[in-house]
PDB file of N, CA and C in Angstrom:
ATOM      1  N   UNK A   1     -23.413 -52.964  26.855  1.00  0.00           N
ATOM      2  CA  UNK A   1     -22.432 -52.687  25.823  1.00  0.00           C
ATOM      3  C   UNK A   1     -21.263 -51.899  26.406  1.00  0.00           C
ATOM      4  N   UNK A   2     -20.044 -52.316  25.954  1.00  0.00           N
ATOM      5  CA  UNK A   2     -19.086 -51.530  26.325  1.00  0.00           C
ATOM      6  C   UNK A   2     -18.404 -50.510  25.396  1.00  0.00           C
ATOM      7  N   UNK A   3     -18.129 -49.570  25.830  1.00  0.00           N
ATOM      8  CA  UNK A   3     -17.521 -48.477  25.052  1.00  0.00           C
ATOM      9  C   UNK A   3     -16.086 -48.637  24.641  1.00  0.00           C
ATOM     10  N   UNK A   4     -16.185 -48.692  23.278  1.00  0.00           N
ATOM     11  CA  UNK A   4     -14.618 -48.251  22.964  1.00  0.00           C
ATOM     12  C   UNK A   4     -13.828 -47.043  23.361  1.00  0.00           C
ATOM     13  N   UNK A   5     -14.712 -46.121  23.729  1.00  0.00           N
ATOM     14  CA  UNK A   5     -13.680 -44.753  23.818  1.00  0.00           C
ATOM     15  C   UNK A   5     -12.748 -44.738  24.747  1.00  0.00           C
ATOM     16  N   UNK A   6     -11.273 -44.227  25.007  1.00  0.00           N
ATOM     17  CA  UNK A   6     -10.519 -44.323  25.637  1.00  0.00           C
ATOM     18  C   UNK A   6     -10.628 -43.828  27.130  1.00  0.00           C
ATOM     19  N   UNK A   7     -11.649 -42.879  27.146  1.00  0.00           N
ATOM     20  CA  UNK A   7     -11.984 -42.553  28.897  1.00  0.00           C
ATOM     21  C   UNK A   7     -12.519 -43.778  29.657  1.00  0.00           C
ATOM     22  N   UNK A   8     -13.599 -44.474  28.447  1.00  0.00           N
ATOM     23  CA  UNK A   8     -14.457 -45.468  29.183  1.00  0.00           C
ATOM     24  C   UNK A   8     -13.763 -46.900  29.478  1.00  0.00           C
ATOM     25  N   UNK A   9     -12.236 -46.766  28.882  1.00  0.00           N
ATOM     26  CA  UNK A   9     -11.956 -48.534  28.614  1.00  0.00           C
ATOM     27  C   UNK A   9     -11.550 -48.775  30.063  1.00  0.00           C
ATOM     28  N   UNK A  10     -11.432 -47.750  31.209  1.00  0.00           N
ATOM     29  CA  UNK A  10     -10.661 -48.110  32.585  1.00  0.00           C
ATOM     30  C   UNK A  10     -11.882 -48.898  33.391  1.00  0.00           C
ATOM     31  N   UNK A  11     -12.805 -48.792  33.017  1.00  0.00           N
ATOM     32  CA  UNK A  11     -14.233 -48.883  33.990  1.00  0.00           C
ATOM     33  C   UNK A  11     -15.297 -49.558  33.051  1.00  0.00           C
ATOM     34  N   UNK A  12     -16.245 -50.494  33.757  1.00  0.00           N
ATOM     35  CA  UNK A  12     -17.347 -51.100  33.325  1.00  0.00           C
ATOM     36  C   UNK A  12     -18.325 -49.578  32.676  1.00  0.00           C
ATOM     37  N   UNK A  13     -19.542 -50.253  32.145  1.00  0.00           N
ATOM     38  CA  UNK A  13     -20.513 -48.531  31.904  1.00  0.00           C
ATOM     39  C   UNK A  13     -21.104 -48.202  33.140  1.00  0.00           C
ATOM     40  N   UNK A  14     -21.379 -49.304  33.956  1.00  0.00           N
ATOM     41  CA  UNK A  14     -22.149 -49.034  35.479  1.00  0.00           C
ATOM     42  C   UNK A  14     -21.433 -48.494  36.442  1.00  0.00           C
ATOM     43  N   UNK A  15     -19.909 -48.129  36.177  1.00  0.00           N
ATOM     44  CA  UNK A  15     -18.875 -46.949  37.367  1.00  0.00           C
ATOM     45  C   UNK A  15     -18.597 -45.452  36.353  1.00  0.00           C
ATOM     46  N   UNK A  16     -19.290 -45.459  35.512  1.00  0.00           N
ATOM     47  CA  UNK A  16     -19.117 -44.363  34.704  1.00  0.00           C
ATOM     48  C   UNK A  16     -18.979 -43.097  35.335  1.00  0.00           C
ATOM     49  N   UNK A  17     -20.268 -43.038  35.778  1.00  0.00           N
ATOM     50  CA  UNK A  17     -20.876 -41.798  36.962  1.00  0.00           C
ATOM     51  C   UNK A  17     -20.173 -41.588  37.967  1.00  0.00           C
ATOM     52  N   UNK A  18     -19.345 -42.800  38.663  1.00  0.00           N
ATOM     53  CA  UNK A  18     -18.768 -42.453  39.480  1.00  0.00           C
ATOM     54  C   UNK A  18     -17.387 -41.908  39.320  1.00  0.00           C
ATOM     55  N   UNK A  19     -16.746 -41.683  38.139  1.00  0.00           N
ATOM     56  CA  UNK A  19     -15.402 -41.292  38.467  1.00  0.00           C
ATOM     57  C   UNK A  19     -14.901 -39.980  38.858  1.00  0.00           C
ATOM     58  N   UNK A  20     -15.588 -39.199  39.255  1.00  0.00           N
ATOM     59  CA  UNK A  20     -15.344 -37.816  40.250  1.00  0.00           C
ATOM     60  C   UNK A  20     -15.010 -38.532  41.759  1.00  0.00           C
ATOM     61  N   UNK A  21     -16.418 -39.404  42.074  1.00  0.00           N
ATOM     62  CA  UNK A  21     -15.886 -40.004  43.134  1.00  0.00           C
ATOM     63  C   UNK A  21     -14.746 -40.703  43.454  1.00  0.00           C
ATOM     64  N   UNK A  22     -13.856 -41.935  41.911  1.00  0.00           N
ATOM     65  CA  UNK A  22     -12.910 -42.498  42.620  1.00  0.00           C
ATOM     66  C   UNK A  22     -11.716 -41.595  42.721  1.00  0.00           C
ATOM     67  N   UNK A  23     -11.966 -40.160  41.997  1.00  0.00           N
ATOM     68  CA  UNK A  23     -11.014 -38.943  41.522  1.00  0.00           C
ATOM     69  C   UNK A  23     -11.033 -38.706  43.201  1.00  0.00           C
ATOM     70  N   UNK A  24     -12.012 -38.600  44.032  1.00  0.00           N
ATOM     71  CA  UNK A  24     -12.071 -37.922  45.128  1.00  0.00           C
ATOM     72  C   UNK A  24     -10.712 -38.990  46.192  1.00  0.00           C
ATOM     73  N   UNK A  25     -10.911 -40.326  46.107  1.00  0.00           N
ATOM     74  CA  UNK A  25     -10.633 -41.535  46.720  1.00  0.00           C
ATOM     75  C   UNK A  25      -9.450 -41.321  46.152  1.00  0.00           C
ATOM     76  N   UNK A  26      -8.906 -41.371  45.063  1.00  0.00           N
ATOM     77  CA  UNK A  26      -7.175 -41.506  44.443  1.00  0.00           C
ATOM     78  C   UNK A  26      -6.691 -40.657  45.217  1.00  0.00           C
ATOM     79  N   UNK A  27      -7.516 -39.271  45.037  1.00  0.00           N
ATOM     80  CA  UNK A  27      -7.131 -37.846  45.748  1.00  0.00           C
ATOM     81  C   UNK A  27      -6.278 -38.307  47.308  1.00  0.00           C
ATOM     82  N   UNK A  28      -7.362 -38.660  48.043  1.00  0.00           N
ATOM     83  CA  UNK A  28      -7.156 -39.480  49.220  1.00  0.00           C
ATOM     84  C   UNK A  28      -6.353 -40.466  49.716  1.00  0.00           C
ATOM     85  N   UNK A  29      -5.986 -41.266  49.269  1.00  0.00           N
ATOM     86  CA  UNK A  29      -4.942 -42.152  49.371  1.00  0.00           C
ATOM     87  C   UNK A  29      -3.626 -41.666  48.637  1.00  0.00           C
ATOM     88  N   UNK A  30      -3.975 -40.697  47.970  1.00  0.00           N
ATOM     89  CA  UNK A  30      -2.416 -40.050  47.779  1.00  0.00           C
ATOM     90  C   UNK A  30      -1.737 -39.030  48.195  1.00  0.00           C
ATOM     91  N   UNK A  31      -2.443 -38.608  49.099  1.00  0.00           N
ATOM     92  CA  UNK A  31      -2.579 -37.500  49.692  1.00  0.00           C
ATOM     93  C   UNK A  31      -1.608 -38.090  51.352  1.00  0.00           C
ATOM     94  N   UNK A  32      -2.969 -38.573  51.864  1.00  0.00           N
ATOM     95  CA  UNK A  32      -2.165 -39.113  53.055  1.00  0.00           C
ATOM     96  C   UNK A  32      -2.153 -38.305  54.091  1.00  0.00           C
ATOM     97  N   UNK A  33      -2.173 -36.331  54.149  1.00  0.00           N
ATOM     98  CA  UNK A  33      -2.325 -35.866  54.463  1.00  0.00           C
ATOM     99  C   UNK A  33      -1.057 -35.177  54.113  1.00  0.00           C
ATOM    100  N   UNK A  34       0.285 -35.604  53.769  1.00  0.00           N
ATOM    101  CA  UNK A  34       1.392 -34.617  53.628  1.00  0.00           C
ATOM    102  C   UNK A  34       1.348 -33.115  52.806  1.00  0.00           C
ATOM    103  N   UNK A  35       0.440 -33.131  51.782  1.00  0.00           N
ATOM    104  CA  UNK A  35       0.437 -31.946  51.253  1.00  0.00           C
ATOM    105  C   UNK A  35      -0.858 -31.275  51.221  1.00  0.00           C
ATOM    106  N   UNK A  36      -0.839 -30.275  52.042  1.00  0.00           N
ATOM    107  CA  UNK A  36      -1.560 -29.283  52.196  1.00  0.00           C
ATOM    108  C   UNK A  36      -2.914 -28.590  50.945  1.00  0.00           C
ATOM    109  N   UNK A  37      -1.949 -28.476  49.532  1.00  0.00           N
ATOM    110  CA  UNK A  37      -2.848 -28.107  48.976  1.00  0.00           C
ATOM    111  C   UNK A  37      -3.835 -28.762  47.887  1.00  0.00           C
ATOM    112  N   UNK A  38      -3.528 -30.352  48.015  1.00  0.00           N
ATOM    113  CA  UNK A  38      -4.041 -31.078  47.760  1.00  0.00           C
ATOM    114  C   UNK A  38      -5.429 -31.528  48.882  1.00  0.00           C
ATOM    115  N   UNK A  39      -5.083 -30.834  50.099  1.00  0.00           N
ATOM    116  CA  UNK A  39      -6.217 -31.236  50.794  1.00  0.00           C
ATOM    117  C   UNK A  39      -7.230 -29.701  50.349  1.00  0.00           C
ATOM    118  N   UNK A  40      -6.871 -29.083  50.204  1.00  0.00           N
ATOM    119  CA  UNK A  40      -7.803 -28.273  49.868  1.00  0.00           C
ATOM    120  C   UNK A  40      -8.700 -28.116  48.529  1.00  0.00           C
ATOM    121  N   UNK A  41      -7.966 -28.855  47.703  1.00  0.00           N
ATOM    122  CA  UNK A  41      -8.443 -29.200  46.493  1.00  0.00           C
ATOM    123  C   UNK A  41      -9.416 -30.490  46.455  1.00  0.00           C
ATOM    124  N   UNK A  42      -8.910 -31.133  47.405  1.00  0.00           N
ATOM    125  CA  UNK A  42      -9.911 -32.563  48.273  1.00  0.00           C
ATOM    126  C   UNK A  42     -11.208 -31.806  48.784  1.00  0.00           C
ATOM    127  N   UNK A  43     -11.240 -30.529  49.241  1.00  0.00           N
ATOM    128  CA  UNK A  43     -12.379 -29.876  50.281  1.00  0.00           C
ATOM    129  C   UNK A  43     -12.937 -29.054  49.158  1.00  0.00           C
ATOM    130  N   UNK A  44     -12.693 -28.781  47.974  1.00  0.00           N
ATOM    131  CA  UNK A  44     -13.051 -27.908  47.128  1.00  0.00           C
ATOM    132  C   UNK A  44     -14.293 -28.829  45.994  1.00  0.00           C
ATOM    133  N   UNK A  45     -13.839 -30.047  45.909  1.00  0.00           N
ATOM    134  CA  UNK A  45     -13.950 -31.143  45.377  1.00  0.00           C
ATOM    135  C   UNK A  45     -15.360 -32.032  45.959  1.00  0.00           C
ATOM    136  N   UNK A  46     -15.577 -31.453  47.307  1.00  0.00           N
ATOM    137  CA  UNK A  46     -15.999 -32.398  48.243  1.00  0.00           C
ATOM    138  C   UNK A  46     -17.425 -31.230  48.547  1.00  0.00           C
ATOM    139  N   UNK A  47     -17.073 -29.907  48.581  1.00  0.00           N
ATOM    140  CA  UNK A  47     -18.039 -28.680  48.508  1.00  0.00           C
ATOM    141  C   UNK A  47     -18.471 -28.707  47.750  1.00  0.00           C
ATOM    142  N   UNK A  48     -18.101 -28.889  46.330  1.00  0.00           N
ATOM    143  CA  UNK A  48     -18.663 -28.732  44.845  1.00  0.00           C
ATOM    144  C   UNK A  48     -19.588 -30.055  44.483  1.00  0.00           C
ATOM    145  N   UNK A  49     -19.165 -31.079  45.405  1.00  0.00           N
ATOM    146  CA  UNK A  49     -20.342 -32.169  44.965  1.00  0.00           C
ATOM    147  C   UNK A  49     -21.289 -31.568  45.888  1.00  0.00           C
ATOM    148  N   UNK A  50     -21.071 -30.953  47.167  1.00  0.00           N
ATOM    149  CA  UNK A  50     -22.517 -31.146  48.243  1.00  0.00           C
ATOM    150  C   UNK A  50     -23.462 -29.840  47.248  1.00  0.00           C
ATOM    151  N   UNK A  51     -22.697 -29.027  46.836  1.00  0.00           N
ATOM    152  CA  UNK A  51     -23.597 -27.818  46.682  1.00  0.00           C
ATOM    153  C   UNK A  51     -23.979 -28.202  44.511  1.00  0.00           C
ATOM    154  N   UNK A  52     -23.764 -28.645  44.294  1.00  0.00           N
ATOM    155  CA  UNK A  52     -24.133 -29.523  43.090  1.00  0.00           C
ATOM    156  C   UNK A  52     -25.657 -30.380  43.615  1.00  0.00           C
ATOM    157  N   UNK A  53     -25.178 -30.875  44.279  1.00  0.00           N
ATOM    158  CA  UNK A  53     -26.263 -31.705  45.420  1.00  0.00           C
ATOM    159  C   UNK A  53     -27.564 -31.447  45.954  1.00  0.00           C
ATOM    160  N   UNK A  54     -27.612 -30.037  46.398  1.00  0.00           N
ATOM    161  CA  UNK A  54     -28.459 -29.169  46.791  1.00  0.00           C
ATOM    162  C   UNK A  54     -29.304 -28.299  45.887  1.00  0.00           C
ATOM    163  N   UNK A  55     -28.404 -28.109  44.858  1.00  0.00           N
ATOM    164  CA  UNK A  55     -28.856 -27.322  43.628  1.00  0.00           C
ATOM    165  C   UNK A  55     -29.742 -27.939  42.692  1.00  0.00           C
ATOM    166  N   UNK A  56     -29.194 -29.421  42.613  1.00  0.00           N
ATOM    167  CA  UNK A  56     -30.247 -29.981  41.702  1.00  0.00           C
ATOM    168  C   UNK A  56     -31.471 -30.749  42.680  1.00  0.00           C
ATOM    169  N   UNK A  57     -31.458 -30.901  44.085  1.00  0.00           N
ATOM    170  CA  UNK A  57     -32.559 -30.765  44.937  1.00  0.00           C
ATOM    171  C   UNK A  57     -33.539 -29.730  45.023  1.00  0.00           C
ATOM    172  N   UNK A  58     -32.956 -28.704  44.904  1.00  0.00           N
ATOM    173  CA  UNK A  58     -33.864 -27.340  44.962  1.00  0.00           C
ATOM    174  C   UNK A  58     -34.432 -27.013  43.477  1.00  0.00           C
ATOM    175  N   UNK A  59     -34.009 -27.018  42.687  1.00  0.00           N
ATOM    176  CA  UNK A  59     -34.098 -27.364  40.753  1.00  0.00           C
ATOM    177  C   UNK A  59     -35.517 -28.541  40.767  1.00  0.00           C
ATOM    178  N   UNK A  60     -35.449 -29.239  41.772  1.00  0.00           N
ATOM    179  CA  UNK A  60     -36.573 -30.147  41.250  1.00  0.00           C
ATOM    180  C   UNK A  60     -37.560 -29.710  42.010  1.00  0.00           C
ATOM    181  N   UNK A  61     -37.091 -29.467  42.980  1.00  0.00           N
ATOM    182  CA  UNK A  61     -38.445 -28.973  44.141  1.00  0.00           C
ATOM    183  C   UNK A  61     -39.157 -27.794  43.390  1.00  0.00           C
ATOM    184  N   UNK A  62     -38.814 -26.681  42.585  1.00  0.00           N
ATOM    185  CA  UNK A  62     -39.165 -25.596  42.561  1.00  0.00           C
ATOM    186  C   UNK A  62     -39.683 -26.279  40.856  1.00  0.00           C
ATOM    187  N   UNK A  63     -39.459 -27.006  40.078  1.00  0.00           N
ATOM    188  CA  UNK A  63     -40.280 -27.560  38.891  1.00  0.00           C
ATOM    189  C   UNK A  63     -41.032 -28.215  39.450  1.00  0.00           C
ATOM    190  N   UNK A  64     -41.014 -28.961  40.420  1.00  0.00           N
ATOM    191  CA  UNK A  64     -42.429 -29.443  40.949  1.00  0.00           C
ATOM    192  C   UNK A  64     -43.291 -28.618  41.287  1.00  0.00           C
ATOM    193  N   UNK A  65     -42.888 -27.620  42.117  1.00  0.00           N
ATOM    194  CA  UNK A  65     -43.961 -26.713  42.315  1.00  0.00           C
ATOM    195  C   UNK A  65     -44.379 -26.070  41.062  1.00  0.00           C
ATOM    196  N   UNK A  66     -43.658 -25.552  39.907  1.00  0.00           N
ATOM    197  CA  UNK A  66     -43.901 -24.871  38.999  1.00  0.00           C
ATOM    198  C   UNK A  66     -45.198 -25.645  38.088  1.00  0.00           C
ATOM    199  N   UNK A  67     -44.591 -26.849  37.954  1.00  0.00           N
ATOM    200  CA  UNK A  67     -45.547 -28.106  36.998  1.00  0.00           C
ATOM    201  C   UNK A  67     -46.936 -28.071  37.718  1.00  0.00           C
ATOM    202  N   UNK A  68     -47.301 -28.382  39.271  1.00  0.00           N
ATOM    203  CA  UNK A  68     -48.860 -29.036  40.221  1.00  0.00           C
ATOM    204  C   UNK A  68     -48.130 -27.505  40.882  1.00  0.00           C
ATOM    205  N   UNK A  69     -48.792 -26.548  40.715  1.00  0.00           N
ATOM    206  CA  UNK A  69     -49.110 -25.395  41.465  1.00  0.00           C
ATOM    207  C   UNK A  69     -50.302 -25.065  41.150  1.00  0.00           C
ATOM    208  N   UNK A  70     -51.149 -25.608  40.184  1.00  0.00           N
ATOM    209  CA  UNK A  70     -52.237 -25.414  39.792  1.00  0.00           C
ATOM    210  C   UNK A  70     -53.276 -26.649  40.887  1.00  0.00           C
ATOM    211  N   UNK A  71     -52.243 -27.758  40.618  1.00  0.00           N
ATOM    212  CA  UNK A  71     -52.878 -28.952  41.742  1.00  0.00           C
ATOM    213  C   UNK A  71     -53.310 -28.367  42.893  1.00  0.00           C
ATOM    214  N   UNK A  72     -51.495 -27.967  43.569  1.00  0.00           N
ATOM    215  CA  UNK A  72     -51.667 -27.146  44.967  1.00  0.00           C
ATOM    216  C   UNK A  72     -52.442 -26.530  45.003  1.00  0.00           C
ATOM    217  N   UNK A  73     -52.951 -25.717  44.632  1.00  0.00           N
ATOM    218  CA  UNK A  73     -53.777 -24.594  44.434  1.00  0.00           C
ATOM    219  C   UNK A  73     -55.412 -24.747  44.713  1.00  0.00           C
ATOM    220  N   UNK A  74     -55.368 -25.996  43.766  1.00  0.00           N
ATOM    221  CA  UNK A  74     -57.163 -26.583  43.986  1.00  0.00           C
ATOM    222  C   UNK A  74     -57.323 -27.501  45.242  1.00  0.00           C
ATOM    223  N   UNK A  75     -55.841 -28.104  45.640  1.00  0.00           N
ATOM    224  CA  UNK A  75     -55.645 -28.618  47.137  1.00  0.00           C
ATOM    225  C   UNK A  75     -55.927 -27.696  48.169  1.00  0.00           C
ATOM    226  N   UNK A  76     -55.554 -26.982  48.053  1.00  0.00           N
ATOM    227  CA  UNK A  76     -55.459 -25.770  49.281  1.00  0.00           C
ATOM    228  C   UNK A  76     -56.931 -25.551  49.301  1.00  0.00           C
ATOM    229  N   UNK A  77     -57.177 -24.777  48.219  1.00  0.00           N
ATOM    230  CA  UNK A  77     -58.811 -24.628  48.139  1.00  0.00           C
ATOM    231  C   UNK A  77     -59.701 -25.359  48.787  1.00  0.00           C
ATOM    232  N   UNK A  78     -60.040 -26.998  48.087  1.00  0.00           N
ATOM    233  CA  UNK A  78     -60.442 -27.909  48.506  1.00  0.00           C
ATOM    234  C   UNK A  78     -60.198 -27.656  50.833  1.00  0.00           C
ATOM    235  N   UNK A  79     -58.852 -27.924  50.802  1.00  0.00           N
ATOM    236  CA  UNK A  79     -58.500 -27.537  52.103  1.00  0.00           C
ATOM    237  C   UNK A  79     -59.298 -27.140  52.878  1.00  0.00           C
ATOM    238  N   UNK A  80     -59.119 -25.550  52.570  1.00  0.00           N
ATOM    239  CA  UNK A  80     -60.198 -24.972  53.286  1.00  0.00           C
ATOM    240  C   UNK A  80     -61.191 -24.782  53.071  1.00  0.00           C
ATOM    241  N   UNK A  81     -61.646 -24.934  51.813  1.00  0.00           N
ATOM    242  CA  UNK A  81     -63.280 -24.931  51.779  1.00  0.00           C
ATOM    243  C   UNK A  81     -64.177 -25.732  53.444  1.00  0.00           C
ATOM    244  N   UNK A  82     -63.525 -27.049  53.182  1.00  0.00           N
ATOM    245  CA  UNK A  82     -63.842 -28.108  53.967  1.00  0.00           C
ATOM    246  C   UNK A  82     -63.294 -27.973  55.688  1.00  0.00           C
ATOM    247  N   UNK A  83     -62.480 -27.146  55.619  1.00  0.00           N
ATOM    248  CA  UNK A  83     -62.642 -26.008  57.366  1.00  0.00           C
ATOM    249  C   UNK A  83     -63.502 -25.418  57.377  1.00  0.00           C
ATOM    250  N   UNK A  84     -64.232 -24.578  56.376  1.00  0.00           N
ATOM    251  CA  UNK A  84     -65.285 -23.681  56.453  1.00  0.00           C
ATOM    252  C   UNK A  84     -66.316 -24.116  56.556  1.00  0.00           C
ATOM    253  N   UNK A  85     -66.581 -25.326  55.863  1.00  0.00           N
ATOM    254  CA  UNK A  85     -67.726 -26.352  55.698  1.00  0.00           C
ATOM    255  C   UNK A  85     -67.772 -27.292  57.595  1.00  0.00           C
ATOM    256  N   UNK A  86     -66.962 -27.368  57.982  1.00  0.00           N
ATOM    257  CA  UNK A  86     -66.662 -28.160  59.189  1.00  0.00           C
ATOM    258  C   UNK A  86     -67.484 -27.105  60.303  1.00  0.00           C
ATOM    259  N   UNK A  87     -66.896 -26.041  59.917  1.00  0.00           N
ATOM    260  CA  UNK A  87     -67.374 -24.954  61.129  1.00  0.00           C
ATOM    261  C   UNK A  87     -68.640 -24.415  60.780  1.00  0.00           C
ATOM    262  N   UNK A  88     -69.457 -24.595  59.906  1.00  0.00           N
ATOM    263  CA  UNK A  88     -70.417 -24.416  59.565  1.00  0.00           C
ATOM    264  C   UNK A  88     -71.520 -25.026  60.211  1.00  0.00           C
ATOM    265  N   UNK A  89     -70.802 -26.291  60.241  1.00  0.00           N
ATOM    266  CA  UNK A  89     -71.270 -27.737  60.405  1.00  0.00           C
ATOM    267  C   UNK A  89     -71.526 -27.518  62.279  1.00  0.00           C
ATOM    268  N   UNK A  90     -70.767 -27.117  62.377  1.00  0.00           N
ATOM    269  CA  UNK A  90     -70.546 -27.193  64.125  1.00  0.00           C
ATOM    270  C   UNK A  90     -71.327 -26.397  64.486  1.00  0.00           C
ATOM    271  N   UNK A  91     -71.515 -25.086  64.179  1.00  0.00           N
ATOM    272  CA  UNK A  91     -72.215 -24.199  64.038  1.00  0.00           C
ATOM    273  C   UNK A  91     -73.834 -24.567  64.016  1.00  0.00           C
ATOM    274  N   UNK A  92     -74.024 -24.919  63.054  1.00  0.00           N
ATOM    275  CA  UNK A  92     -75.358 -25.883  63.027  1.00  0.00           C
ATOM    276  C   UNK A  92     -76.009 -26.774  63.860  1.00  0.00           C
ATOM    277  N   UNK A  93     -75.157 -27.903  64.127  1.00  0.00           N
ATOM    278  CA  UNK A  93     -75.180 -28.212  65.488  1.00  0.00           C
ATOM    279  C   UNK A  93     -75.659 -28.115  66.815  1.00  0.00           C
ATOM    280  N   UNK A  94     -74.418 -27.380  66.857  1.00  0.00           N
ATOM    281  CA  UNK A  94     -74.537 -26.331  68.114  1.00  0.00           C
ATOM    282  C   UNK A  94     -75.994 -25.648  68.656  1.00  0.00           C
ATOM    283  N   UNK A  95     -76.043 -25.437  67.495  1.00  0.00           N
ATOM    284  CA  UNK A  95     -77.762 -24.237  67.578  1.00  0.00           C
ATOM    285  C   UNK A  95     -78.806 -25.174  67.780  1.00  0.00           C
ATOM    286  N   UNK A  96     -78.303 -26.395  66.575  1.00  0.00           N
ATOM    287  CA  UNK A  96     -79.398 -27.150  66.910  1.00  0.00           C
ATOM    288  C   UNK A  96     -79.880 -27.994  68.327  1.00  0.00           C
ATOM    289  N   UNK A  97     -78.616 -28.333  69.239  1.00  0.00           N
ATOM    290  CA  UNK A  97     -78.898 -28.699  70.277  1.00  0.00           C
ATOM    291  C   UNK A  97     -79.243 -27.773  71.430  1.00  0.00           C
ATOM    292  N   UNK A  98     -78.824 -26.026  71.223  1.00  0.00           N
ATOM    293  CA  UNK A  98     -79.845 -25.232  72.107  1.00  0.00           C
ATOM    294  C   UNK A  98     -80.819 -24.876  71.671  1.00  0.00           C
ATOM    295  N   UNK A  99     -81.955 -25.835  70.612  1.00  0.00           N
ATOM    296  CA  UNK A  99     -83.015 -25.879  70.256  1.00  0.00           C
ATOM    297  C   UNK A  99     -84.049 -27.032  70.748  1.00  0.00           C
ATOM    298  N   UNK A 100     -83.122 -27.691  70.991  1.00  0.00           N
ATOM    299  CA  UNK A 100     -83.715 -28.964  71.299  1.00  0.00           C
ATOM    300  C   UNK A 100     -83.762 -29.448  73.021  1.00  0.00           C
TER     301      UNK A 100
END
């Protein structure tokens, strides 16, 4: 479906998301390099997506952990139980073949 609203009539609905990006690209080709503080507004533009970027990377990482930290938790356990159980094991072993 296409949108009537006047932001959306320049673009299909599937370039929606992107128009920061073609904002970045107009930026760019009009730029050219002659004016200075347009390139910095290009680098300001270009920082604010990477660290946008990172933020909602780290935002998910840390709800993941928040949500299965209980998982982790019985993982880890599990973990080492089964080191302890291993060396136990060896242990056993061991004895048993300077028994034998």
């Amino acid at each position: 479906m296409f949108s009537l609203h006047p932001h959306h009539l320049d673009s299909p609905p599937c370039d929606r998301h992107w128009t920061t990006s073609n904002n970045i690209l107009k930026t760019l080709t009009k730029t050219k390099g002659n004016n200075e503080t347009e390139m910095i507004e290009l680098e300001n533009i270009i920082y604010t997506h990477i660290h946008n970027l990172i933020t909602y990377i780290l935002f998910i990482f840390f709800l993941f952990l928040y949500f299965f930290r209980h998982l982790l938790h019985y993982y880890f356990k599990f973990h080492f139980f089964l080191i302890q159980t291993n060396e136990k094991l060896k242990e056993y072993l061991r004895d048993k073949m300077l028994v034998v």
